[in-house]
C-alpha atoms as a PDB file:
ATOM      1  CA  UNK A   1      45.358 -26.534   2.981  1.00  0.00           C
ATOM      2  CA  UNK A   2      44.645 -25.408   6.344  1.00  0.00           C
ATOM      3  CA  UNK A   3      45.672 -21.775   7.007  1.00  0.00           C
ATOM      4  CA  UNK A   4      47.180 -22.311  10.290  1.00  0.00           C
ATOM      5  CA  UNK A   5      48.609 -25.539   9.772  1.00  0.00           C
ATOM      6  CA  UNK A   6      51.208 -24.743   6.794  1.00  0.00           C
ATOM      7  CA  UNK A   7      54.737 -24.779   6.809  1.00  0.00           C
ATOM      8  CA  UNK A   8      54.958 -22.909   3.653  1.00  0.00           C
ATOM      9  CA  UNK A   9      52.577 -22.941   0.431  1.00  0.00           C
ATOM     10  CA  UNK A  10      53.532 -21.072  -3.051  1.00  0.00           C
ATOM     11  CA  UNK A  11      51.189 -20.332  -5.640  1.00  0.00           C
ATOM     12  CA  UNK A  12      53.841 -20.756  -8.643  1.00  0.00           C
ATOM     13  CA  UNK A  13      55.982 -17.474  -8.269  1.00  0.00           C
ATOM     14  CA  UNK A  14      59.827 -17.657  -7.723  1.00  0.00           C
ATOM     15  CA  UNK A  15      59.785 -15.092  -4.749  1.00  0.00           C
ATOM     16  CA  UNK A  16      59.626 -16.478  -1.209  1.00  0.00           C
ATOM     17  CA  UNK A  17      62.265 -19.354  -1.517  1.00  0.00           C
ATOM     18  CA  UNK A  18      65.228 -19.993   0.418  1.00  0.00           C
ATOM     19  CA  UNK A  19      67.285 -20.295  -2.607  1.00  0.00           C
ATOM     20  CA  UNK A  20      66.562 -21.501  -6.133  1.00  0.00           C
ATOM     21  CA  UNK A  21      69.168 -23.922  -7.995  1.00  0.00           C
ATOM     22  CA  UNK A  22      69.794 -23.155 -11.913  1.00  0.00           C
ATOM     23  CA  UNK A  23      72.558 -25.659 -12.929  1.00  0.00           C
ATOM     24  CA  UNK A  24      74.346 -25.760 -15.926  1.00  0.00           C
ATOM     25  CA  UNK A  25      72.205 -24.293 -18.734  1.00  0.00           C
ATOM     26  CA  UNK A  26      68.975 -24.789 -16.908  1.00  0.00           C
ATOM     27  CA  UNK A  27      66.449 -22.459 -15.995  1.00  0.00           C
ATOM     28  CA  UNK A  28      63.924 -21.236 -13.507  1.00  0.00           C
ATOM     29  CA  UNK A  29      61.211 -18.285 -14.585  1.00  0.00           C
ATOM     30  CA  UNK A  30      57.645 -17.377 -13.414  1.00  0.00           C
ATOM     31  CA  UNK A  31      55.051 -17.645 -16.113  1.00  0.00           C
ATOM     32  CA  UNK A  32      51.652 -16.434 -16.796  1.00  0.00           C
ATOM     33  CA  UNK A  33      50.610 -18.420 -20.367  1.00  0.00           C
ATOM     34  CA  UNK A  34      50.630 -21.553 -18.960  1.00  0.00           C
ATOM     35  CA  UNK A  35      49.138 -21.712 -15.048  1.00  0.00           C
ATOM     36  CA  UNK A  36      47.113 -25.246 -12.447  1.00  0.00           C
ATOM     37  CA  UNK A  37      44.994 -22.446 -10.397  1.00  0.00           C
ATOM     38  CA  UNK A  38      46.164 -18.452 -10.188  1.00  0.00           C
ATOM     39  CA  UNK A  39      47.878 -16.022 -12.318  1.00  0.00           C
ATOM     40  CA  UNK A  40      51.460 -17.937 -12.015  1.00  0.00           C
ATOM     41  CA  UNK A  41      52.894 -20.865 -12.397  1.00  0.00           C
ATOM     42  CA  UNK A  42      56.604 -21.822 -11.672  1.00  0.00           C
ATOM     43  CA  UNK A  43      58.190 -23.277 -15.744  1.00  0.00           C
ATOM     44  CA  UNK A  44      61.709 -24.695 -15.102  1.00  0.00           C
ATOM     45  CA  UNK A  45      64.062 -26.226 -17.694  1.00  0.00           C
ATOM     46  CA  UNK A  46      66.916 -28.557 -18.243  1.00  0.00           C
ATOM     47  CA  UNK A  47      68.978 -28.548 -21.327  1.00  0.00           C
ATOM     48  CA  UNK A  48      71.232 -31.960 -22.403  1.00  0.00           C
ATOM     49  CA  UNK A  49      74.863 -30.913 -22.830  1.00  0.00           C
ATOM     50  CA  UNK A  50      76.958 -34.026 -23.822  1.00  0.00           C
ATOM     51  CA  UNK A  51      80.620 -31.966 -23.042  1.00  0.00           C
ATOM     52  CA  UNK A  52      79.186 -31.677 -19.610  1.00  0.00           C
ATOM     53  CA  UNK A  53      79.332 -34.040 -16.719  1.00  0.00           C
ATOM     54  CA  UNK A  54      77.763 -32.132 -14.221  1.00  0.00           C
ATOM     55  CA  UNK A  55      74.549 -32.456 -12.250  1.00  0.00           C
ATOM     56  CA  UNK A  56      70.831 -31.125 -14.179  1.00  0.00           C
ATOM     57  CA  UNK A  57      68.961 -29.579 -11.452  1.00  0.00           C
ATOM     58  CA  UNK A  58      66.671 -26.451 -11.964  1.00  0.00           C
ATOM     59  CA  UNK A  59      64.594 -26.614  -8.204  1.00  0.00           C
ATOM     60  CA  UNK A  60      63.251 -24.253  -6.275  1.00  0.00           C
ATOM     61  CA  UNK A  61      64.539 -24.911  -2.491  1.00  0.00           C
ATOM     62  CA  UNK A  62      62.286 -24.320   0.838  1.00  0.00           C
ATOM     63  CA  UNK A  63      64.680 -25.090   3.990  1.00  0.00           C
ATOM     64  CA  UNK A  64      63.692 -26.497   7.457  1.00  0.00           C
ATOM     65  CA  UNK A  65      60.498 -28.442   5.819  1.00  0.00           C
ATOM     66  CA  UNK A  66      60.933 -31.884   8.350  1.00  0.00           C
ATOM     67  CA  UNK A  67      63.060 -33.531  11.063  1.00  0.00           C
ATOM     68  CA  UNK A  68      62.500 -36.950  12.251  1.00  0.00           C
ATOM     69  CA  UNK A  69      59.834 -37.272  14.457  1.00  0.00           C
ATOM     70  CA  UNK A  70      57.966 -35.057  12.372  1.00  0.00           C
ATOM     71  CA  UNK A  71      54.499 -35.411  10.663  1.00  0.00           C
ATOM     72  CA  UNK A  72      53.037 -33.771   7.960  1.00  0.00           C
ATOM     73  CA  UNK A  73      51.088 -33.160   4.143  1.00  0.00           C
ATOM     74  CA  UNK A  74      53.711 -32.054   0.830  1.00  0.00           C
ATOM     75  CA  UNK A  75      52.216 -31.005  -2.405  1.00  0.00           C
ATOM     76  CA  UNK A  76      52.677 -29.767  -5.692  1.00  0.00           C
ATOM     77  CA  UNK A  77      50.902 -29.766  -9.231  1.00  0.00           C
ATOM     78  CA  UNK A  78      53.269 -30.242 -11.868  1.00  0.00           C
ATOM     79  CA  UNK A  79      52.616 -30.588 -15.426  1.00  0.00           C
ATOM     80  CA  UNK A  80      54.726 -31.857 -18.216  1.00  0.00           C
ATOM     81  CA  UNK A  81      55.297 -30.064 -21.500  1.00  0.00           C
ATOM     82  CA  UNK A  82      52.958 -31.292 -24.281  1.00  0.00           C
ATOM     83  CA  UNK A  83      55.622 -33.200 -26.520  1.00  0.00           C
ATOM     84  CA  UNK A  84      56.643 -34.771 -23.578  1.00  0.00           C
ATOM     85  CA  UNK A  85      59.082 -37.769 -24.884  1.00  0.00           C
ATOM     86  CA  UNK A  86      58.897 -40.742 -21.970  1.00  0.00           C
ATOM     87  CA  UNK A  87      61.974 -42.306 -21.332  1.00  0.00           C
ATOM     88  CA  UNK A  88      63.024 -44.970 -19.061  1.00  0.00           C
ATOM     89  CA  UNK A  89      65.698 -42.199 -18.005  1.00  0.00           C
ATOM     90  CA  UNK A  90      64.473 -40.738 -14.270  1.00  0.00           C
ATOM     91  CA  UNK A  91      63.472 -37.541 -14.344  1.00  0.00           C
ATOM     92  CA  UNK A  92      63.312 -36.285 -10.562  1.00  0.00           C
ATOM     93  CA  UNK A  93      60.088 -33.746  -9.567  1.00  0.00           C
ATOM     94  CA  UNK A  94      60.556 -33.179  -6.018  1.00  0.00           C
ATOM     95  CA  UNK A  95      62.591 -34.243  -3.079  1.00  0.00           C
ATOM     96  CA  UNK A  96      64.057 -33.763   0.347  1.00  0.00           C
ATOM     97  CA  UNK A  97      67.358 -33.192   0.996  1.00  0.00           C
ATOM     98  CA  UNK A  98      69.943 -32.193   3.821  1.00  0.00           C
ATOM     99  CA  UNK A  99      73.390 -31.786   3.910  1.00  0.00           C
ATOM    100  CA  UNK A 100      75.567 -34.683   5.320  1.00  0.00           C
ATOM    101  CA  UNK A 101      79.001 -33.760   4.313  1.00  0.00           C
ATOM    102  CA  UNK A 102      79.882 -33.198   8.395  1.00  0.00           C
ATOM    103  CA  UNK A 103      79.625 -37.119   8.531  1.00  0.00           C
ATOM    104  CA  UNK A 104      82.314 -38.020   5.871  1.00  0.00           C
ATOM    105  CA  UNK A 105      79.850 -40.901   4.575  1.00  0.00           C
ATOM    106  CA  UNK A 106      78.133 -38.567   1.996  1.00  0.00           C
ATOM    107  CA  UNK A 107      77.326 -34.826   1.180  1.00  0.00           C
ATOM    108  CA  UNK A 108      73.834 -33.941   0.002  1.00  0.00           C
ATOM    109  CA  UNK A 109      71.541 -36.716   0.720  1.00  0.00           C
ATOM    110  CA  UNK A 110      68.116 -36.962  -0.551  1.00  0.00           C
ATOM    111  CA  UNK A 111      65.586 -39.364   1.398  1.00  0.00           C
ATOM    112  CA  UNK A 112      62.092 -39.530  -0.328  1.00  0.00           C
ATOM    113  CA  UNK A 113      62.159 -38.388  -3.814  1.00  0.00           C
ATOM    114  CA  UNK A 114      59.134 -38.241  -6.787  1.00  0.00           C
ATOM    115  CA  UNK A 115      60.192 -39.275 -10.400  1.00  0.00           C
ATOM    116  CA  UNK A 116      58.845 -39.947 -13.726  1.00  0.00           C
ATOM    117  CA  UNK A 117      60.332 -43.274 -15.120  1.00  0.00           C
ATOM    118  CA  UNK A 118      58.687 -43.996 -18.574  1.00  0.00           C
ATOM    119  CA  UNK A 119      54.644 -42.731 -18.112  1.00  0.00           C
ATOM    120  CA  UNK A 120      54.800 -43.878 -14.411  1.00  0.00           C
ATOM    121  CA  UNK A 121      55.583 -42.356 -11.241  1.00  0.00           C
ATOM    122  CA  UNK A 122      58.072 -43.356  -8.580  1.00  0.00           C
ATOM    123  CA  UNK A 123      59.000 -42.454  -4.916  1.00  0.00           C
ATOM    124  CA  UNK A 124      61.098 -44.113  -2.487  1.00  0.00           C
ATOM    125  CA  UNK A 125      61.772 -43.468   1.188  1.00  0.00           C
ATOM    126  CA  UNK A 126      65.462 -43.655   2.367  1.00  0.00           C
ATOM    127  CA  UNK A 127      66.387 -46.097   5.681  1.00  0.00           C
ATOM    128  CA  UNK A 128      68.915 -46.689   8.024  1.00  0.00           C
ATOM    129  CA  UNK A 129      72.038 -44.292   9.002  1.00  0.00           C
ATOM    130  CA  UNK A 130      73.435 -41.768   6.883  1.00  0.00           C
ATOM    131  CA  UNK A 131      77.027 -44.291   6.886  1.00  0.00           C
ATOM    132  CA  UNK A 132      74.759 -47.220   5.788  1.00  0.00           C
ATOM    133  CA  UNK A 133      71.701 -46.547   4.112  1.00  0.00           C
ATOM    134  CA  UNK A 134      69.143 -48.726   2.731  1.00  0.00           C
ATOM    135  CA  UNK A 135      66.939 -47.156  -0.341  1.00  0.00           C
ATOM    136  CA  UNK A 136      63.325 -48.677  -0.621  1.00  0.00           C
ATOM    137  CA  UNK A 137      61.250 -47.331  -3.669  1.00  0.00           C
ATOM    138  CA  UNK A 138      57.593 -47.717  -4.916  1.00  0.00           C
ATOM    139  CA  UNK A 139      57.330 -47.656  -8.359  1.00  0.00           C
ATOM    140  CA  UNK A 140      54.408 -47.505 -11.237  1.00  0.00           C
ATOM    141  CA  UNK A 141      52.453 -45.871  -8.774  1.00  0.00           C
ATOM    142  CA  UNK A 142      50.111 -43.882 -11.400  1.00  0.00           C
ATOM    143  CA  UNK A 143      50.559 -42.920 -15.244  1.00  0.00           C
ATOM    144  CA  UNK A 144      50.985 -39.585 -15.793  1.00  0.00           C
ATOM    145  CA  UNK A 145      50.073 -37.338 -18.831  1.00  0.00           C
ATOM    146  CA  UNK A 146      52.325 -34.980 -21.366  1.00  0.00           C
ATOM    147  CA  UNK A 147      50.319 -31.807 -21.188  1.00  0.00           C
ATOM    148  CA  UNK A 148      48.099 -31.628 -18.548  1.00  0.00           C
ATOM    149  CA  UNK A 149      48.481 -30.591 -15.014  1.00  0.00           C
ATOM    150  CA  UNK A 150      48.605 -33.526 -12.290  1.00  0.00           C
ATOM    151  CA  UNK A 151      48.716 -33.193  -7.990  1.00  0.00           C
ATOM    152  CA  UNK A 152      50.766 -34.844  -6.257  1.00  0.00           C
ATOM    153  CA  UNK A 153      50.213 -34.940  -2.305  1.00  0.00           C
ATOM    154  CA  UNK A 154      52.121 -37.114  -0.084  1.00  0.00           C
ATOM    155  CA  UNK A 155      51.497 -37.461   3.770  1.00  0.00           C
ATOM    156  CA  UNK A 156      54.246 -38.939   6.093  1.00  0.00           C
ATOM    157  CA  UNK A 157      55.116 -39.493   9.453  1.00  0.00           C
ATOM    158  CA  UNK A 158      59.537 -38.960   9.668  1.00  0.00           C
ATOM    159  CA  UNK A 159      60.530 -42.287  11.384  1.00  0.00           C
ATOM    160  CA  UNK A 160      63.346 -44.671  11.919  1.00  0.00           C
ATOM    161  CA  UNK A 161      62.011 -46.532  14.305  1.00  0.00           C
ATOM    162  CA  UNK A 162      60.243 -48.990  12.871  1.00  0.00           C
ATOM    163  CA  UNK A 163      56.594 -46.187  13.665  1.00  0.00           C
ATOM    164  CA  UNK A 164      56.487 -44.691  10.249  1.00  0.00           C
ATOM    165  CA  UNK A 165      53.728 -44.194   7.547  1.00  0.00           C
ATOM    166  CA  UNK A 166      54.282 -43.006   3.868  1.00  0.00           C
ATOM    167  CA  UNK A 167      51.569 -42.204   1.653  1.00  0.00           C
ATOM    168  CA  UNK A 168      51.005 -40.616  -1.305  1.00  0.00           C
ATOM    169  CA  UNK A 169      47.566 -39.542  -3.445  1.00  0.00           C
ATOM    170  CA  UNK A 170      47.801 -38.743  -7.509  1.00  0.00           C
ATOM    171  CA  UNK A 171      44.991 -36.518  -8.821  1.00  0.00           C
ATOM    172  CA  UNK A 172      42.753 -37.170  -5.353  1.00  0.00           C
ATOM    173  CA  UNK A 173      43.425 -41.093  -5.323  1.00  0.00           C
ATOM    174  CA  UNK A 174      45.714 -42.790  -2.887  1.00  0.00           C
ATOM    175  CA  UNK A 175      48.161 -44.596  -4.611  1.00  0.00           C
ATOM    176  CA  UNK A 176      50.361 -45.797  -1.740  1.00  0.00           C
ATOM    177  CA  UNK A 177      50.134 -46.622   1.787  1.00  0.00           C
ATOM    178  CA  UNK A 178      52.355 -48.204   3.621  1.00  0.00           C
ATOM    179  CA  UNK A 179      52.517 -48.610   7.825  1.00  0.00           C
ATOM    180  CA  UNK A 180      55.229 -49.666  10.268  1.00  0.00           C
ATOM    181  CA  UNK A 181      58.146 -48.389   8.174  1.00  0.00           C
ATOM    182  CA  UNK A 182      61.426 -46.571   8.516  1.00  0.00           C
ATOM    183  CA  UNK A 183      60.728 -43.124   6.540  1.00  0.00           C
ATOM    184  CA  UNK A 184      64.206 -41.599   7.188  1.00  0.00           C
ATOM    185  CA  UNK A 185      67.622 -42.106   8.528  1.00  0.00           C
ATOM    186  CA  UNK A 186      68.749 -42.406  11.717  1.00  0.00           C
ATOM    187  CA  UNK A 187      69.144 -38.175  12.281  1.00  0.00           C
ATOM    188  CA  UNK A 188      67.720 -35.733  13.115  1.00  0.00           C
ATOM    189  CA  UNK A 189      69.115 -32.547  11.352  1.00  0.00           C
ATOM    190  CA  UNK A 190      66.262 -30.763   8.816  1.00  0.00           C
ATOM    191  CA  UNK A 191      65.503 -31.631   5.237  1.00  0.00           C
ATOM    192  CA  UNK A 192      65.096 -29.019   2.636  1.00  0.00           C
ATOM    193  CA  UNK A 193      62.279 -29.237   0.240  1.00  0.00           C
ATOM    194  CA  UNK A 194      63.313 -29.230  -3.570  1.00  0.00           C
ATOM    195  CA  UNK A 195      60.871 -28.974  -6.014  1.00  0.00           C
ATOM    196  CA  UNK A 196      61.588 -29.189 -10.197  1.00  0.00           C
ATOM    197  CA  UNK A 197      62.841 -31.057 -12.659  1.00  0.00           C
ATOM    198  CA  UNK A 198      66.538 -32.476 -11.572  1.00  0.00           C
ATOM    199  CA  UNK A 199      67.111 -34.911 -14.618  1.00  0.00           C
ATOM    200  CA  UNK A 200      68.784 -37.350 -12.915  1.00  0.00           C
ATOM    201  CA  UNK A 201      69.474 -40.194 -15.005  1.00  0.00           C
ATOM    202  CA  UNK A 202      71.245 -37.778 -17.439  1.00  0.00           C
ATOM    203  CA  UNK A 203      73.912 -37.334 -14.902  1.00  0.00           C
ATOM    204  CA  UNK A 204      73.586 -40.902 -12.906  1.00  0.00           C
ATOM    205  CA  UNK A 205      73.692 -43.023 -16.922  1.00  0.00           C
ATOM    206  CA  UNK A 206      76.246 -40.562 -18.158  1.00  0.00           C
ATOM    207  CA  UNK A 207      73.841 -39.821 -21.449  1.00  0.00           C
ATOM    208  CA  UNK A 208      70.339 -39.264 -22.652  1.00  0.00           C
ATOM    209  CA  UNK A 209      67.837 -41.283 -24.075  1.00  0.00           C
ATOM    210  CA  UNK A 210      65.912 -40.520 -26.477  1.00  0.00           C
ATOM    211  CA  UNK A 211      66.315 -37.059 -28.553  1.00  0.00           C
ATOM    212  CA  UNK A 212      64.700 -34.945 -26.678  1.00  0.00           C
ATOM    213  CA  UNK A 213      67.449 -32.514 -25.094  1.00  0.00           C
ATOM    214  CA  UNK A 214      65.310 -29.709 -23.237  1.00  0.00           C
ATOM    215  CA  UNK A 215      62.461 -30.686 -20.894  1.00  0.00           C
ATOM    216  CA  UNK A 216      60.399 -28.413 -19.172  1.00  0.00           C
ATOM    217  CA  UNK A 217      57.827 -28.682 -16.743  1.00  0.00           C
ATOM    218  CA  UNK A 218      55.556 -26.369 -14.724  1.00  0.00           C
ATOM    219  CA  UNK A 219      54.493 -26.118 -11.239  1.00  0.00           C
ATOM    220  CA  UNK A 220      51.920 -24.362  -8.783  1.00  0.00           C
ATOM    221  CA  UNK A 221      50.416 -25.056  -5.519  1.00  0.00           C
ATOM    222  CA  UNK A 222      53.507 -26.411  -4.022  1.00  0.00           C
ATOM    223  CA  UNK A 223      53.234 -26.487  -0.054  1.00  0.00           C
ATOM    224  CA  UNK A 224      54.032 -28.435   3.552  1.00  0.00           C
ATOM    225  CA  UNK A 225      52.182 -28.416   6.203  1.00  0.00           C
ATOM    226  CA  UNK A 226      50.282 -30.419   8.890  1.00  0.00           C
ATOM    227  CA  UNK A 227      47.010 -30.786   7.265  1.00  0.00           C
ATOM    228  CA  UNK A 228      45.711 -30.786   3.858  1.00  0.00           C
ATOM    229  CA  UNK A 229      42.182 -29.893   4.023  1.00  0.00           C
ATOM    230  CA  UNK A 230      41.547 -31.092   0.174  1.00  0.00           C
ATOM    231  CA  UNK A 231      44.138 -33.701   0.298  1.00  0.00           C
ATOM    232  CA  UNK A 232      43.154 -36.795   2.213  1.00  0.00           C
ATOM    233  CA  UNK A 233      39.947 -38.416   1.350  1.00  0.00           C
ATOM    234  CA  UNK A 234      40.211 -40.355   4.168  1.00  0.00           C
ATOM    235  CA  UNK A 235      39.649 -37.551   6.402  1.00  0.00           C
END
């Protein structure tokens, strides 16, 4: 990534976040046994709780990351623990967020969001106004690996009017591209950044699949900014 380009870029420590969000029996650490590139890597954990009906996120949070009419390279490396059980449950790894609840048509909002579904990964982009949204998702976009460490990098230009690109490269190989598309809704207050595992579908299907009950996953190398200089291969 381009020194003077970047927004932000962590190299898998918990220091030098806005805030970090440990919900419900979940955890966020720094680690040192398990790591993509330097000393650290970022190992966050979620932990099924049937009595519980609350949300599963365990994220680390970077504020102020886009507005529309922005442009710009997000990245992480993220890497699923060995055992791994895939699930047609979602399993959320990163997304971007902003708060809405001044609008009385939602509260937090996320627009584009990346997620595991079975082996494959997901994102979607989020259209329209905040009152009436419109979701549109990509899906089995690449098949991803228990155990071993992946990149994700997705370039996009923050749109609704109709001038937007989305795309998105898995382990160095484009895997989406797509032109002349509404990227975000119709607003233009900033989006956090949220990166970890948020298990979703435990909350959104009211139970788990499957018998695994605590995921983890690690991450490094997470970072925004206006260029990627080992990102696009187009470049």
């Amino acid at each position: 990534m381009a020194e003077a380009a970047e927004i932000f870029h962590n190299t898998g420590t918990v220091s030098g976040w806005n805030s970090i969000n440990r919900e419900h029996k979940g955890s966020v650490t720094e680690v040192t046994n398990v790591t993509y590139s330097g000393p650290t890597a970022i190992k966050v954990t979620q932990i099924y709780d049937a009595s519980y009906s609350g949300r599963y996120h365990s994220e680390v949070v970077k504020n102020n990351v886009y507005r529309r009419g922005d442009t710009g390279f997000y990245g992480f490396a993220f890497r699923l623990q060995p055992d791994w059980q895939f699930q047609p449950q979602s399993f959320n790894l990163a997304q971007f967020i902003a708060d809405f609840s001044n609008t009385g048509c939602d509260d937090y909002m996320p627009s584009s969001m990346v997620w595991l579904s079975g082996n494959q990964l997901f994102t979607r982009v989020k259209q329209g106004s905040i009152c009436n949204q419109k979701t549109v998702t990509f899906g089995n976009l690449a098949t991803v690996t228990a155990g071993e460490w992946h990149k994700v990098v997705i370039q996009a230009k923050w749109a609704s009017d109709g001038t937007g690109f989305y795309k998105l490269w898995f382990d160095g190989k484009k895997v989406l591209e797509q032109y002349n598309l509404n990227t975000t809704v119709s607003d233009d207050r900033y989006f956090q950044f949220r990166v970890g595992l948020y298990a979703n579908g435990w909350h959104d299907n009211g139970y788990m699949q499957g018998s695994q009950g605590t995921r983890s996953i690690w991450f490094d190398e997470i970072g925004a900014g206006t260029t990627f200089a080992d990102a696009d291969p187009d470049q």
